[in-house]
N, C-alpha and C. Protein backbone atom coordinates (compact mmCIF):
# COMPACT_ATOMS: atom_id res chain seq x y z
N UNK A 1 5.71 15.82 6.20
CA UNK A 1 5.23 15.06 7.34
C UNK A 1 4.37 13.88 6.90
N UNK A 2 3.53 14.39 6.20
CA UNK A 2 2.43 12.69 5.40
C UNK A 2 3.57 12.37 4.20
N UNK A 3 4.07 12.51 3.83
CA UNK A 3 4.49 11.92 2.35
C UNK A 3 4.08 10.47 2.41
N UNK A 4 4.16 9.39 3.10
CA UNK A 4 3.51 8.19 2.66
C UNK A 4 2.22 8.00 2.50
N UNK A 5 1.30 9.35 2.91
CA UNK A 5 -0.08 9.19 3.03
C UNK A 5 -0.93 9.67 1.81
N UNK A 6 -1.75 9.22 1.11
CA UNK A 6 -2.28 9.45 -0.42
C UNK A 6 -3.99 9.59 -0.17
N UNK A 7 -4.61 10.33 0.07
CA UNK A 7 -5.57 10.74 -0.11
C UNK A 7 -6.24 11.08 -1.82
N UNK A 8 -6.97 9.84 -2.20
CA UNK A 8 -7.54 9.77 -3.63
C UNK A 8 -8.71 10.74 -3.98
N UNK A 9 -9.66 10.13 -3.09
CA UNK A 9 -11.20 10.65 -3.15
C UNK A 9 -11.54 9.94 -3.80
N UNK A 10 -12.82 9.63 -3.79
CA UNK A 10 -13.99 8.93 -4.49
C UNK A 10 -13.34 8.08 -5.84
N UNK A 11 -13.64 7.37 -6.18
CA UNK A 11 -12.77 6.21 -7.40
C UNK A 11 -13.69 5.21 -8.11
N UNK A 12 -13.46 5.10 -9.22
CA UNK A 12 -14.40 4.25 -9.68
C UNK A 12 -13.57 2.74 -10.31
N UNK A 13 -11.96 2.69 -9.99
CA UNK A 13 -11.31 2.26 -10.50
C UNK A 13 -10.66 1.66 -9.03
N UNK A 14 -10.83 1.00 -8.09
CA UNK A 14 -10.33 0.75 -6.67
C UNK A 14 -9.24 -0.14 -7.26
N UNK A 15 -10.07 -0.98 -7.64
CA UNK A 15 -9.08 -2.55 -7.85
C UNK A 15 -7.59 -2.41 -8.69
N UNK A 16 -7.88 -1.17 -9.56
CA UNK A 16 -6.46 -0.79 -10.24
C UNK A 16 -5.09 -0.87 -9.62
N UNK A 17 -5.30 -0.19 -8.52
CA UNK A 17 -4.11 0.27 -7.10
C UNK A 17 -4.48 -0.08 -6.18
N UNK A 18 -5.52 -0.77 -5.64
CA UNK A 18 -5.47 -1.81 -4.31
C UNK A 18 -4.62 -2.04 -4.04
N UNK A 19 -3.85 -3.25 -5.13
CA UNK A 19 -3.02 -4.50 -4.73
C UNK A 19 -1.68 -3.37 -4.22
N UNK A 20 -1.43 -2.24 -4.63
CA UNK A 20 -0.14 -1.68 -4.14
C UNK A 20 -0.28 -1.50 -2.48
N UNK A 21 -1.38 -1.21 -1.92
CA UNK A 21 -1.76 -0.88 -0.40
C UNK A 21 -0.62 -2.20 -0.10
N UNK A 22 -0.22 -1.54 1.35
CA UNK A 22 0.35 -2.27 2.44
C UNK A 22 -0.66 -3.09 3.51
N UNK A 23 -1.33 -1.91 3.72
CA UNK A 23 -2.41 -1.75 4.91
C UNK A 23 -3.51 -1.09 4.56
N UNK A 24 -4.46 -1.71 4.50
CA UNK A 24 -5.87 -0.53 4.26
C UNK A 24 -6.60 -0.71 5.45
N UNK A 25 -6.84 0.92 6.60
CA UNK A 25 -7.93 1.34 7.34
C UNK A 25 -8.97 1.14 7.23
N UNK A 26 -9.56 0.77 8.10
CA UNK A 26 -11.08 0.68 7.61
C UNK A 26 -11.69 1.12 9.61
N UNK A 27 -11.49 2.36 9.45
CA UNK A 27 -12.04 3.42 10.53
C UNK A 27 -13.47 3.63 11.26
N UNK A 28 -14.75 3.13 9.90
CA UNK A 28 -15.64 3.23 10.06
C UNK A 28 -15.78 2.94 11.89
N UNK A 29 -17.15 4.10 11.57
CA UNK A 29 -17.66 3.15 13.17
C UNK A 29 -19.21 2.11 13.34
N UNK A 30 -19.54 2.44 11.82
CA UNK A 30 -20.86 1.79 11.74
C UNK A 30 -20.50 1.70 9.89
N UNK A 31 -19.74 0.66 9.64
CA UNK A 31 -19.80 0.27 8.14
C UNK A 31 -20.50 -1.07 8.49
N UNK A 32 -21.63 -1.17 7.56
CA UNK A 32 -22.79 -2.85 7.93
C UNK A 32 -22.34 -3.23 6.79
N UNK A 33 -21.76 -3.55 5.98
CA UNK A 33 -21.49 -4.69 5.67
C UNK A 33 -20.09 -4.90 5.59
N UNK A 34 -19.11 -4.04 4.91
CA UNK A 34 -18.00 -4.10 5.19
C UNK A 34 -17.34 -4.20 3.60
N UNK A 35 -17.69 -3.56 2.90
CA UNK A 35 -17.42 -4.08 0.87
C UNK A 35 -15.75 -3.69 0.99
N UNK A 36 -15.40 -2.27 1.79
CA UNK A 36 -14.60 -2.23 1.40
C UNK A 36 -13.20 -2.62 1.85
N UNK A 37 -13.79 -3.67 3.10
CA UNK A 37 -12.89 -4.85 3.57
C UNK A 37 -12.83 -5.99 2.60
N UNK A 38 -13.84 -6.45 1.96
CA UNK A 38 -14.13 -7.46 1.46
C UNK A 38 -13.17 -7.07 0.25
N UNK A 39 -12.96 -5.68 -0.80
CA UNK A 39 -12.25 -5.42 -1.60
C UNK A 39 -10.87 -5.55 -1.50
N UNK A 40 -10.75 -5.56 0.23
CA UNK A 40 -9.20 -5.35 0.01
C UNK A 40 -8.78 -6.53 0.60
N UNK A 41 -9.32 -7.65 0.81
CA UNK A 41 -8.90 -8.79 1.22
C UNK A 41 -9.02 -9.74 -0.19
N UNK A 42 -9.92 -9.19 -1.15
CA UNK A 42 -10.12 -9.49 -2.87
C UNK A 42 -8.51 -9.22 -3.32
N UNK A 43 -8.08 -8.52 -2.69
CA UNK A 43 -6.77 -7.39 -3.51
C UNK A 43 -5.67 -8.10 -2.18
N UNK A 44 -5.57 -9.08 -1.49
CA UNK A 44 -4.69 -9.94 -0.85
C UNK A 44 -3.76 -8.75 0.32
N UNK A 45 -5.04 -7.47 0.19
CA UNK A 45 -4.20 -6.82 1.48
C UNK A 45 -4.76 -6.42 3.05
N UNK A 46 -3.84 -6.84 3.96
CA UNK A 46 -4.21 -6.68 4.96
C UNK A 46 -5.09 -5.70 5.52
N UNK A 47 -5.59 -5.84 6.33
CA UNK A 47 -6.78 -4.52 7.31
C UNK A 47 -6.57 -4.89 8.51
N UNK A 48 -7.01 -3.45 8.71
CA UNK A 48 -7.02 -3.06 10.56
C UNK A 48 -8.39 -2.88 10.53
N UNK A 49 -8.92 -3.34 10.80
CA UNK A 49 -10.43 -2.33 11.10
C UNK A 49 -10.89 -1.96 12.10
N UNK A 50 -12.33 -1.23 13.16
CA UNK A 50 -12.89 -1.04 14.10
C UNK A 50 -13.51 -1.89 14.25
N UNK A 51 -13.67 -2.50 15.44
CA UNK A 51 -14.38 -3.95 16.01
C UNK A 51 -15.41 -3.53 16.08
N UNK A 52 -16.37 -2.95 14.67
CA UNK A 52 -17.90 -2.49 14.96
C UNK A 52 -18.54 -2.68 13.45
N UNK A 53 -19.48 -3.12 13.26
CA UNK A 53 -19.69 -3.10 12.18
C UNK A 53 -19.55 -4.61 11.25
N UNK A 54 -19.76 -4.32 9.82
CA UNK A 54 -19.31 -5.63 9.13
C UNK A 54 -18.08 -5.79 8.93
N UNK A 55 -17.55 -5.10 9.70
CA UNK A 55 -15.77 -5.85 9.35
C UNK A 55 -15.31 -6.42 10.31
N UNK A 56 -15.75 -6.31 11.64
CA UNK A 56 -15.39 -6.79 12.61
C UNK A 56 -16.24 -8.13 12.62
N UNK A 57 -17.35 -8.62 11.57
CA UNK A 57 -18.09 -9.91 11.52
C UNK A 57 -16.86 -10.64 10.58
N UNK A 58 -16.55 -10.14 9.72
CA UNK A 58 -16.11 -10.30 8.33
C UNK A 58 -14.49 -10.72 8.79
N UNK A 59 -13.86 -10.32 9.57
CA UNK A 59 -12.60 -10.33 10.48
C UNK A 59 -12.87 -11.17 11.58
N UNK A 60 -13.26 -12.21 11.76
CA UNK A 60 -14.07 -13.05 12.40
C UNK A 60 -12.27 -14.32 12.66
N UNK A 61 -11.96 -14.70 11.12
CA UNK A 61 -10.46 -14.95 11.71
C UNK A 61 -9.16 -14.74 11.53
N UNK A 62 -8.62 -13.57 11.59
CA UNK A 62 -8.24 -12.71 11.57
C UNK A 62 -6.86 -12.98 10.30
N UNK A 63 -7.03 -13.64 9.51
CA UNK A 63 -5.89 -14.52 8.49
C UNK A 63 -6.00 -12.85 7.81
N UNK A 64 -6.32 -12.31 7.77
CA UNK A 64 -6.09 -11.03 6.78
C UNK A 64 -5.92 -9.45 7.39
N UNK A 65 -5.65 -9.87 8.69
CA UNK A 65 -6.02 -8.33 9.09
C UNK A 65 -6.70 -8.88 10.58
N UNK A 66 -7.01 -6.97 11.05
CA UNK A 66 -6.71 -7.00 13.05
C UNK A 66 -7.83 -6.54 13.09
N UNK A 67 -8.29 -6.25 13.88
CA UNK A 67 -9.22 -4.93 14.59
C UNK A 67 -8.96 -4.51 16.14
N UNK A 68 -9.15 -3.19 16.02
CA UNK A 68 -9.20 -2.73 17.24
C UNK A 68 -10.58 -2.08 17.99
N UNK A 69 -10.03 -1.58 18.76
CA UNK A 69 -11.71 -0.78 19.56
C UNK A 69 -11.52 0.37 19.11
N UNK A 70 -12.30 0.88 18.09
CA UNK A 70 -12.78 1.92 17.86
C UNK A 70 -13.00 3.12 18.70
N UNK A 71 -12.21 4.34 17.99
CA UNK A 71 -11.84 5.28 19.10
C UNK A 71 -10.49 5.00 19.73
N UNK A 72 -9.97 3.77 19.66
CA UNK A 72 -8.68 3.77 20.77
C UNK A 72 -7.54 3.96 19.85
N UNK A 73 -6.88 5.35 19.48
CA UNK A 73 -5.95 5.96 18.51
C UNK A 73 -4.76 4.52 18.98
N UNK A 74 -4.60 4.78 20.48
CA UNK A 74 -3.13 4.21 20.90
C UNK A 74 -3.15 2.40 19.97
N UNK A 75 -4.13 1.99 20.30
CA UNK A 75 -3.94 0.39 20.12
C UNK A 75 -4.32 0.37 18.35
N UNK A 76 -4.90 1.25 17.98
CA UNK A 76 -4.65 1.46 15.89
C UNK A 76 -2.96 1.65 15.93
N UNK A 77 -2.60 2.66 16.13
CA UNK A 77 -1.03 2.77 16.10
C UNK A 77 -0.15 1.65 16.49
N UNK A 78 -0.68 1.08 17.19
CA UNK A 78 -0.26 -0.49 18.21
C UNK A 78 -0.06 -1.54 16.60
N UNK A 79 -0.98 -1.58 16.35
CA UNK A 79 -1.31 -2.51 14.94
C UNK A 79 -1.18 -2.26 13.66
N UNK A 80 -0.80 -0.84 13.14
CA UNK A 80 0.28 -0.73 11.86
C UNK A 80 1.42 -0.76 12.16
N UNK A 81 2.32 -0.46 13.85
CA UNK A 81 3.51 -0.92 13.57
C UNK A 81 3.79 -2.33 13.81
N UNK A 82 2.82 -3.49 14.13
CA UNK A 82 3.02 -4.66 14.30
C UNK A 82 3.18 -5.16 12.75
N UNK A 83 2.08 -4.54 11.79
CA UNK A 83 1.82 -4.73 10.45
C UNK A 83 3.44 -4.02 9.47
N UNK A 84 3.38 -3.07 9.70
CA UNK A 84 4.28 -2.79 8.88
C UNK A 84 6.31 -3.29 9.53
């Protein structure tokens, strides 16, 4: 049922396999600054994020990635199949 889904854990090596991401989540509901948007827009890959936080400052115009309202499953799902 997940086979496309890869759960790492903790990494000290991000930037290695970034650039393979399609799409990187960024779920938070209170991330303040937003690094690990900033990493993956470093690594030329798109984000979805929650319109809360530093990614939703940081996603300001939207050349790299979406956000949605946080909490709203339907309109995240809305925006990886627009993305993928």
């Amino acid at each position: 049922m997940f086979e496309n889904v890869v759960i790492y854990g903790p990494r000290d090596d991000v930037h290695a396999f970034l650039g393979e991401y399609d799409i990187l989540l960024m779920c938070s509901r209170s991330e303040a600054f937003g690094r690990v948007t900033v990493e993956a827009f470093l690594s030329n890959v798109n984000v979805i994020g929650a319109s809360s936080g530093g990614t939703s400052e940081i996603m300001l115009d939207m050349k790299h990635g979406m956000t949605y309202e946080h909490g709203n499953h339907a309109q995240l799902a809305s925006k990886i199949l627009f993305l993928c």
